[in-house]
PDB file of N, CA and C in Angstrom:
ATOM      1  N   UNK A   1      14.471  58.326 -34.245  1.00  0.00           N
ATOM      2  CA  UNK A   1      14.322  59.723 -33.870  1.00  0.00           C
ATOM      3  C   UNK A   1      15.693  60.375 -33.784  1.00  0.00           C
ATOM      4  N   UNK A   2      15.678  61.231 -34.275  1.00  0.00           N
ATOM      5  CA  UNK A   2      17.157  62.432 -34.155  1.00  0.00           C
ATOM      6  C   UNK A   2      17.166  62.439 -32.285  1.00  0.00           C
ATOM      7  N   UNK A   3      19.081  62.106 -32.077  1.00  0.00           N
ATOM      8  CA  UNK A   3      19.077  62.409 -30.468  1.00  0.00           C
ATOM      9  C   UNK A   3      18.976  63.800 -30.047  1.00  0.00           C
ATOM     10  N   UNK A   4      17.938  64.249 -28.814  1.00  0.00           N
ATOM     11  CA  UNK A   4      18.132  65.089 -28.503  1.00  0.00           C
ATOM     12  C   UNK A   4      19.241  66.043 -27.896  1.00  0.00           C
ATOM     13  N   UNK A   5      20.422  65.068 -27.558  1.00  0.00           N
ATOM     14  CA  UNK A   5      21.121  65.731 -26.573  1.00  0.00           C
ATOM     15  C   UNK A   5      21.961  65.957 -28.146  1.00  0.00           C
ATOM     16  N   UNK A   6      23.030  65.675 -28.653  1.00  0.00           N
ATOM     17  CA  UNK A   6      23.945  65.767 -29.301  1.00  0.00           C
ATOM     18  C   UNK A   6      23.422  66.311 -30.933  1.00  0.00           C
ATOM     19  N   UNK A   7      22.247  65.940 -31.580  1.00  0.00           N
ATOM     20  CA  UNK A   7      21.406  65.907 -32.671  1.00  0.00           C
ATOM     21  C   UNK A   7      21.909  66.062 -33.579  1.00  0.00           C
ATOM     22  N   UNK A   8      23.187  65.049 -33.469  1.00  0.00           N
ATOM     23  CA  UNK A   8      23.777  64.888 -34.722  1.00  0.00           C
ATOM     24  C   UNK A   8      23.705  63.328 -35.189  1.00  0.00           C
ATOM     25  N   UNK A   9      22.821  62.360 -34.658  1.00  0.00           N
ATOM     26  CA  UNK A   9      22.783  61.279 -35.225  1.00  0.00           C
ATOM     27  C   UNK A   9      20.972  60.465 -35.161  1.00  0.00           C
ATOM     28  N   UNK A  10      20.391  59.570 -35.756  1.00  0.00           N
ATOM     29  CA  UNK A  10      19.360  58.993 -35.113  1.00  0.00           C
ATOM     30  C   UNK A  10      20.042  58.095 -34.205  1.00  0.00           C
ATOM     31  N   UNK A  11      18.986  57.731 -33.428  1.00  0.00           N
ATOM     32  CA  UNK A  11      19.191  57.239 -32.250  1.00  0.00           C
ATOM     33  C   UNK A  11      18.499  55.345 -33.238  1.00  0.00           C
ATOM     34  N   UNK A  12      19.221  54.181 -32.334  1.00  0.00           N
ATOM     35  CA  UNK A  12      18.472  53.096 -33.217  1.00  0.00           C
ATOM     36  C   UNK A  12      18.218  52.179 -31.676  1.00  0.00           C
ATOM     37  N   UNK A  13      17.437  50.938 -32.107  1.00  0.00           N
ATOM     38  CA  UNK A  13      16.839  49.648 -31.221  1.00  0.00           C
ATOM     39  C   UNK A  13      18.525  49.327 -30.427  1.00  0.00           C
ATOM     40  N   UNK A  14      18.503  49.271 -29.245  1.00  0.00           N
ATOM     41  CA  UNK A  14      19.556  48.599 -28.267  1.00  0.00           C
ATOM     42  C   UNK A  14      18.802  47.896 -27.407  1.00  0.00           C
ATOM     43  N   UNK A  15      20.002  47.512 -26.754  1.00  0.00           N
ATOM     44  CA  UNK A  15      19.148  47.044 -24.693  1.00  0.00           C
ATOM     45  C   UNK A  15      20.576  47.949 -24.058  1.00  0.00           C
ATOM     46  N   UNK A  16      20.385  48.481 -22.811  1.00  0.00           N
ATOM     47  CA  UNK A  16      20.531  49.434 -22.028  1.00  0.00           C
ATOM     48  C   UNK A  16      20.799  48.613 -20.610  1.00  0.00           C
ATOM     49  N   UNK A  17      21.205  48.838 -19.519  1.00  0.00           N
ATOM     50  CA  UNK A  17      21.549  48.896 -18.423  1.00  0.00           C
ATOM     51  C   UNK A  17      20.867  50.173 -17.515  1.00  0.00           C
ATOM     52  N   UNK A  18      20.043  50.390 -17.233  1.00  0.00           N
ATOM     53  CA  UNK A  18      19.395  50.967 -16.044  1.00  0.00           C
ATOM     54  C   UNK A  18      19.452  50.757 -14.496  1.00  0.00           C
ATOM     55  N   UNK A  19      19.572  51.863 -13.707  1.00  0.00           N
ATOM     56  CA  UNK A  19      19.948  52.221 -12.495  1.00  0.00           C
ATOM     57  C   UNK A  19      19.255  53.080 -11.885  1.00  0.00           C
ATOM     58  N   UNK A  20      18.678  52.144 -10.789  1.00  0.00           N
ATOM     59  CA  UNK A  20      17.437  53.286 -10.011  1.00  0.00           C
ATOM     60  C   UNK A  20      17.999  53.498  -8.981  1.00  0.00           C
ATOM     61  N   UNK A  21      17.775  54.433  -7.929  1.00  0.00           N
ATOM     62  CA  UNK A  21      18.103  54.172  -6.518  1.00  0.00           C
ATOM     63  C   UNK A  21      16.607  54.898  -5.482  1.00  0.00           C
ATOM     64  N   UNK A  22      16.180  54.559  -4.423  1.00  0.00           N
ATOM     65  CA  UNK A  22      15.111  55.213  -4.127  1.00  0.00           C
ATOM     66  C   UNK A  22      16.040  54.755  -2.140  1.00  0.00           C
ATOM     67  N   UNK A  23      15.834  56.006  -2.172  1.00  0.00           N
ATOM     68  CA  UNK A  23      15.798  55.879  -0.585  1.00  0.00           C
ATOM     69  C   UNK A  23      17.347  55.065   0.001  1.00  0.00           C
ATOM     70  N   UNK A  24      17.479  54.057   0.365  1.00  0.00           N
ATOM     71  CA  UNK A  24      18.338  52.852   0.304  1.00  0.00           C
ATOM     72  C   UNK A  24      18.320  51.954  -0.118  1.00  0.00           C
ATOM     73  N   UNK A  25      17.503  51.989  -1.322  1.00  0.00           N
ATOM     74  CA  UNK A  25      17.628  50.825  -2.187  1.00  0.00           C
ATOM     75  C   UNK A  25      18.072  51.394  -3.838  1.00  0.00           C
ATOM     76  N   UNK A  26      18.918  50.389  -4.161  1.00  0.00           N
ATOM     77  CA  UNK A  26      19.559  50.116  -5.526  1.00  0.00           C
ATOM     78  C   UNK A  26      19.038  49.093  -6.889  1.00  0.00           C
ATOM     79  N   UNK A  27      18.819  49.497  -7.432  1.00  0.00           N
ATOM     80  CA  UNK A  27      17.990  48.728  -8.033  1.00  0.00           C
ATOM     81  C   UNK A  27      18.723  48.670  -9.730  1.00  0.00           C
ATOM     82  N   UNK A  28      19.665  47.535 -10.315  1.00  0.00           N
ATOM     83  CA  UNK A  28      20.311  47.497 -11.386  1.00  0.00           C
ATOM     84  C   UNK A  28      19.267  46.465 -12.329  1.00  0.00           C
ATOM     85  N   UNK A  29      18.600  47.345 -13.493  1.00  0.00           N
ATOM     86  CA  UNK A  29      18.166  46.397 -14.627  1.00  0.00           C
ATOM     87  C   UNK A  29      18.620  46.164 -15.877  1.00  0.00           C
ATOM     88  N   UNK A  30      19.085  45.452 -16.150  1.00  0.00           N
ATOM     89  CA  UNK A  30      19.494  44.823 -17.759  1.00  0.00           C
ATOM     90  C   UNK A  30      19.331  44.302 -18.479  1.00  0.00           C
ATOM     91  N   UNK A  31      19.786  45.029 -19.921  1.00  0.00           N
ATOM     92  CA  UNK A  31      18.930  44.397 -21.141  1.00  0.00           C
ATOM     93  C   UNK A  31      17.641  45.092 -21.474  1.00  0.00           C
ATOM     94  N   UNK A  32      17.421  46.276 -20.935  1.00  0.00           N
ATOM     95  CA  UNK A  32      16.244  47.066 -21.095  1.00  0.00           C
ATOM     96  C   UNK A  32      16.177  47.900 -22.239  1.00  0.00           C
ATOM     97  N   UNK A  33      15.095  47.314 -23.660  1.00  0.00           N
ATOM     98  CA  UNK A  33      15.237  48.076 -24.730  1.00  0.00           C
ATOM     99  C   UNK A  33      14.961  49.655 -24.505  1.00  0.00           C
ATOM    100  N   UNK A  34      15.672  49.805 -25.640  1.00  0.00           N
ATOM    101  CA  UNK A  34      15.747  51.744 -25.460  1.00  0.00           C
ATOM    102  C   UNK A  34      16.263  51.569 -26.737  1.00  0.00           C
ATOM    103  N   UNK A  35      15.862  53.115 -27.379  1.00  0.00           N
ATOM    104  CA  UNK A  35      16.875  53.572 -28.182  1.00  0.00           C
ATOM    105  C   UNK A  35      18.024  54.437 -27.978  1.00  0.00           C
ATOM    106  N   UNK A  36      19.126  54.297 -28.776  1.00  0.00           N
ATOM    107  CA  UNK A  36      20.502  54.528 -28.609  1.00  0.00           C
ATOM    108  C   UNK A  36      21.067  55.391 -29.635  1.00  0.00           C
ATOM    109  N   UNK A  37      21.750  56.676 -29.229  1.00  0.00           N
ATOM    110  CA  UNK A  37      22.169  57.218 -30.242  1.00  0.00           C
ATOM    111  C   UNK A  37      23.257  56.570 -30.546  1.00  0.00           C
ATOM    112  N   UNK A  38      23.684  56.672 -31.862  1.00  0.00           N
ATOM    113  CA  UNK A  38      25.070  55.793 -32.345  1.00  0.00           C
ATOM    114  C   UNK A  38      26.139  56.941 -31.863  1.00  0.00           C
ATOM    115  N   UNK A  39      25.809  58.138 -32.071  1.00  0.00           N
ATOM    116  CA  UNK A  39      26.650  59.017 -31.845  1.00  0.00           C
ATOM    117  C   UNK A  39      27.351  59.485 -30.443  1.00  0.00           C
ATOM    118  N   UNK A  40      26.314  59.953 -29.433  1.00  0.00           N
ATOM    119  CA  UNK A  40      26.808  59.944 -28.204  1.00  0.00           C
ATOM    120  C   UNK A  40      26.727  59.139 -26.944  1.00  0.00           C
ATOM    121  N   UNK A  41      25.505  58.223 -27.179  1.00  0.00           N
ATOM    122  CA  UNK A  41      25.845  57.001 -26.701  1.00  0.00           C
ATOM    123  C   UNK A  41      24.192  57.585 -25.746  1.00  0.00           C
ATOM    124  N   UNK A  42      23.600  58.777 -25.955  1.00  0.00           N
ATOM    125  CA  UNK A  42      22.020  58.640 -25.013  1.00  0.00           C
ATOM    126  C   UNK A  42      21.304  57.543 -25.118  1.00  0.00           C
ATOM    127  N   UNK A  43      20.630  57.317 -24.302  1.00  0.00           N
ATOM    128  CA  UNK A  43      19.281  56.540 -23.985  1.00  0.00           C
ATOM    129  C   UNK A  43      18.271  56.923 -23.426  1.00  0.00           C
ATOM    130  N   UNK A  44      17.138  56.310 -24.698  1.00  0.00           N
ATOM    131  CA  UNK A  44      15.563  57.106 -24.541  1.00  0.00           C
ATOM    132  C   UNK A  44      14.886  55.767 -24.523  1.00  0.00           C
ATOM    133  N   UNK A  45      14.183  55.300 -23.079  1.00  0.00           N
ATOM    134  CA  UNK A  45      13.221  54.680 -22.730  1.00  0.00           C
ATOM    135  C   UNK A  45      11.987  54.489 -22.794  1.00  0.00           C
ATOM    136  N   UNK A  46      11.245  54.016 -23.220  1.00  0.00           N
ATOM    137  CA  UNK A  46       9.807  54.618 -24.022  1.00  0.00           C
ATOM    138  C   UNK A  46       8.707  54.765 -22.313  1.00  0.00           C
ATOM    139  N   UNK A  47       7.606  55.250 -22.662  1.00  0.00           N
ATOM    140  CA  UNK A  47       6.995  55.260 -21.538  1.00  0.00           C
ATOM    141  C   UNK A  47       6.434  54.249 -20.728  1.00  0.00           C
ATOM    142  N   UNK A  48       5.978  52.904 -21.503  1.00  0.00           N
ATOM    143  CA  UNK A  48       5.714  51.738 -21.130  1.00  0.00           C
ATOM    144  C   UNK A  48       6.789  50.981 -20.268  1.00  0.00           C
ATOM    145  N   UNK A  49       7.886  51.144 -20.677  1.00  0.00           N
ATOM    146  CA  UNK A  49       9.213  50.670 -20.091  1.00  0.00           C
ATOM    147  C   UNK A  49       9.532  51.198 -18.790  1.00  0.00           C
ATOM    148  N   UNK A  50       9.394  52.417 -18.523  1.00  0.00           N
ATOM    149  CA  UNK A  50       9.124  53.524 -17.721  1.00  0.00           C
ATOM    150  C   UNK A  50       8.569  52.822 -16.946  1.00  0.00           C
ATOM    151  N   UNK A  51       7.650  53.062 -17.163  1.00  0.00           N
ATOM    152  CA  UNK A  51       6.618  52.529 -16.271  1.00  0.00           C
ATOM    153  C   UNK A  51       6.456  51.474 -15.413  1.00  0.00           C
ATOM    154  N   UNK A  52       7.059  50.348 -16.120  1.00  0.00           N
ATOM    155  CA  UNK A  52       7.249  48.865 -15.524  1.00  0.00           C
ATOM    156  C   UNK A  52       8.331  49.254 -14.916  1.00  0.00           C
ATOM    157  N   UNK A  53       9.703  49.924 -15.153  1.00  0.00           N
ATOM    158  CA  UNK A  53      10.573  49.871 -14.228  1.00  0.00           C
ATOM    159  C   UNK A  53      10.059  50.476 -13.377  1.00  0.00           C
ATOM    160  N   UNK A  54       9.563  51.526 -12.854  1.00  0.00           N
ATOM    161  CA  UNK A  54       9.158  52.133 -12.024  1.00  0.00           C
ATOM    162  C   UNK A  54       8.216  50.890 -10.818  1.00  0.00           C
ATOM    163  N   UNK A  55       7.306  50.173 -11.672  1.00  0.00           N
ATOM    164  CA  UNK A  55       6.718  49.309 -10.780  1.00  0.00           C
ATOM    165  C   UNK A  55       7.536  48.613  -9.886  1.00  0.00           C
ATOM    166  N   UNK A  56       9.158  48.048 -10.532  1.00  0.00           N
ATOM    167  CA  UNK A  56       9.718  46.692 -10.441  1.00  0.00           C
ATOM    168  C   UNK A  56      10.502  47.720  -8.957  1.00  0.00           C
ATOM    169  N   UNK A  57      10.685  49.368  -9.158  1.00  0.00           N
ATOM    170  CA  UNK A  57      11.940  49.624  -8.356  1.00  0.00           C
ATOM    171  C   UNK A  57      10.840  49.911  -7.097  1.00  0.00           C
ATOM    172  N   UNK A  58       9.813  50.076  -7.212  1.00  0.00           N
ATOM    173  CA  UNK A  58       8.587  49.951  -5.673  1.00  0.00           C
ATOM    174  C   UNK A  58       8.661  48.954  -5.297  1.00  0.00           C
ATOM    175  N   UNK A  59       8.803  48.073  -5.787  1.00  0.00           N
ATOM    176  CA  UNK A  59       8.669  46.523  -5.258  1.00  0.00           C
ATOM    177  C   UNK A  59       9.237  46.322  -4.710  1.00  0.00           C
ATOM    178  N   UNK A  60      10.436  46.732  -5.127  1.00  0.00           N
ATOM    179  CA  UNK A  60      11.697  46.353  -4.460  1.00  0.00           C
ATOM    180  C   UNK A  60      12.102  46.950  -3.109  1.00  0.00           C
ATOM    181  N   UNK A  61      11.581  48.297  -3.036  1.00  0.00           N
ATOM    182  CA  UNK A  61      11.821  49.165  -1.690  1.00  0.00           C
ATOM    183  C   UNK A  61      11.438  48.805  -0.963  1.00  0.00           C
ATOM    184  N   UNK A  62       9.663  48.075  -1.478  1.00  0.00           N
ATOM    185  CA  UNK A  62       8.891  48.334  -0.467  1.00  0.00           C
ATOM    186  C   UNK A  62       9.078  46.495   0.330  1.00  0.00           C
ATOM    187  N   UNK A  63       9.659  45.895   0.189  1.00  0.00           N
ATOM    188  CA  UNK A  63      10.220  44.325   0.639  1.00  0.00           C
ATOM    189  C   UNK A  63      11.509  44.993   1.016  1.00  0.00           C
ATOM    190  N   UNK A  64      12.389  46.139   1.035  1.00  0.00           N
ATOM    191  CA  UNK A  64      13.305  46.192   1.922  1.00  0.00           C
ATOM    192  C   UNK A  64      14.916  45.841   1.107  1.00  0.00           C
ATOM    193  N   UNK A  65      14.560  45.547   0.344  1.00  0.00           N
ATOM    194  CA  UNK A  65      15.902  45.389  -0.538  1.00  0.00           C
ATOM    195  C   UNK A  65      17.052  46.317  -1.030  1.00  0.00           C
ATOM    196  N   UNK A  66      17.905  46.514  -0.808  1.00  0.00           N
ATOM    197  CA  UNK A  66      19.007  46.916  -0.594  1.00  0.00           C
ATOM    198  C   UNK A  66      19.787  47.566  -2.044  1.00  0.00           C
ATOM    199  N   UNK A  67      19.996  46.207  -2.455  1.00  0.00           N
ATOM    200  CA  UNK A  67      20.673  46.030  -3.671  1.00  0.00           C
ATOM    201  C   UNK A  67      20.327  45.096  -4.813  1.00  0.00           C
ATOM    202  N   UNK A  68      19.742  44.874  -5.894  1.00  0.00           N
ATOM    203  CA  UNK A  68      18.821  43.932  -6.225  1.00  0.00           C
ATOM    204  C   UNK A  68      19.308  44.571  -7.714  1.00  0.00           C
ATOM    205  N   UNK A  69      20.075  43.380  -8.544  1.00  0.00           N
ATOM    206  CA  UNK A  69      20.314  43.150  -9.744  1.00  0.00           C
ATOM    207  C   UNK A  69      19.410  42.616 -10.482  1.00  0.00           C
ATOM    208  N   UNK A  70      18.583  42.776 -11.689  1.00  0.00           N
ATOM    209  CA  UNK A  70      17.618  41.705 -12.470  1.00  0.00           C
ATOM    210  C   UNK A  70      18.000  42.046 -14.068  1.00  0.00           C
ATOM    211  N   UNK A  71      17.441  40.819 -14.629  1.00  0.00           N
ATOM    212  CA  UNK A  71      17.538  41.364 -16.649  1.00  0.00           C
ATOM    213  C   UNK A  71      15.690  41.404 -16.352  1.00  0.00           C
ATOM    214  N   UNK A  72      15.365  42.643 -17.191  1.00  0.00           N
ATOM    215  CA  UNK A  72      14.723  43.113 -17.781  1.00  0.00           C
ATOM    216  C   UNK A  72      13.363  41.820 -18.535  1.00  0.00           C
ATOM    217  N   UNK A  73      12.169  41.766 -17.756  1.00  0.00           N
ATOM    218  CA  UNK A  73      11.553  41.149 -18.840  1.00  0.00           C
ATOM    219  C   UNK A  73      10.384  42.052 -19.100  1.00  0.00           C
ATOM    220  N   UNK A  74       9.615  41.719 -20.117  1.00  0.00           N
ATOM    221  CA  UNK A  74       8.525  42.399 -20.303  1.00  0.00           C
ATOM    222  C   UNK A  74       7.520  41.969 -19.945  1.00  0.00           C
ATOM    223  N   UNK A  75       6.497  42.809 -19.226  1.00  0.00           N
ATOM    224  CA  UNK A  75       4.904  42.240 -18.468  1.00  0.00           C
ATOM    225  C   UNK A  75       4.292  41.166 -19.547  1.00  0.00           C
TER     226      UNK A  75
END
């Protein structure tokens, strides 16, 4: 897909580094596919991905966790 922000390049298959924070908790995931513009360096997460991170960064709040590093797997 052409990047939206810069739209001067397609964007191609990477893994990404993602960073949630909710409340007092931190939540670092890696290795999370996305696509990547070659050009300015965005990242577009698909909705499924989304989604699971979203599950993984509740989880995490809701046990109280602070700061919580993980790599990325898929359900």
């Amino acid at each position: 897909m052409k990047c939206l922000v810069c739209k001067q390049d397609e964007t191609k298959p990477g893994k990404v580094t993602v960073t949630l924070e909710r409340g007092k908790t931190t939540l670092v995931v890696k290795e999370v596919p996305a696509q990547v513009c070659a050009n300015c360096g965005e990242e577009y997460v698909d909705d499924e991905t989304t989604q699971r991170l979203l599950k993984i960064a509740e989880e995490a709040a809701k046990s109280g966790v602070q700061v919580d590093v993980r790599e990325y797997a898929a359900a």
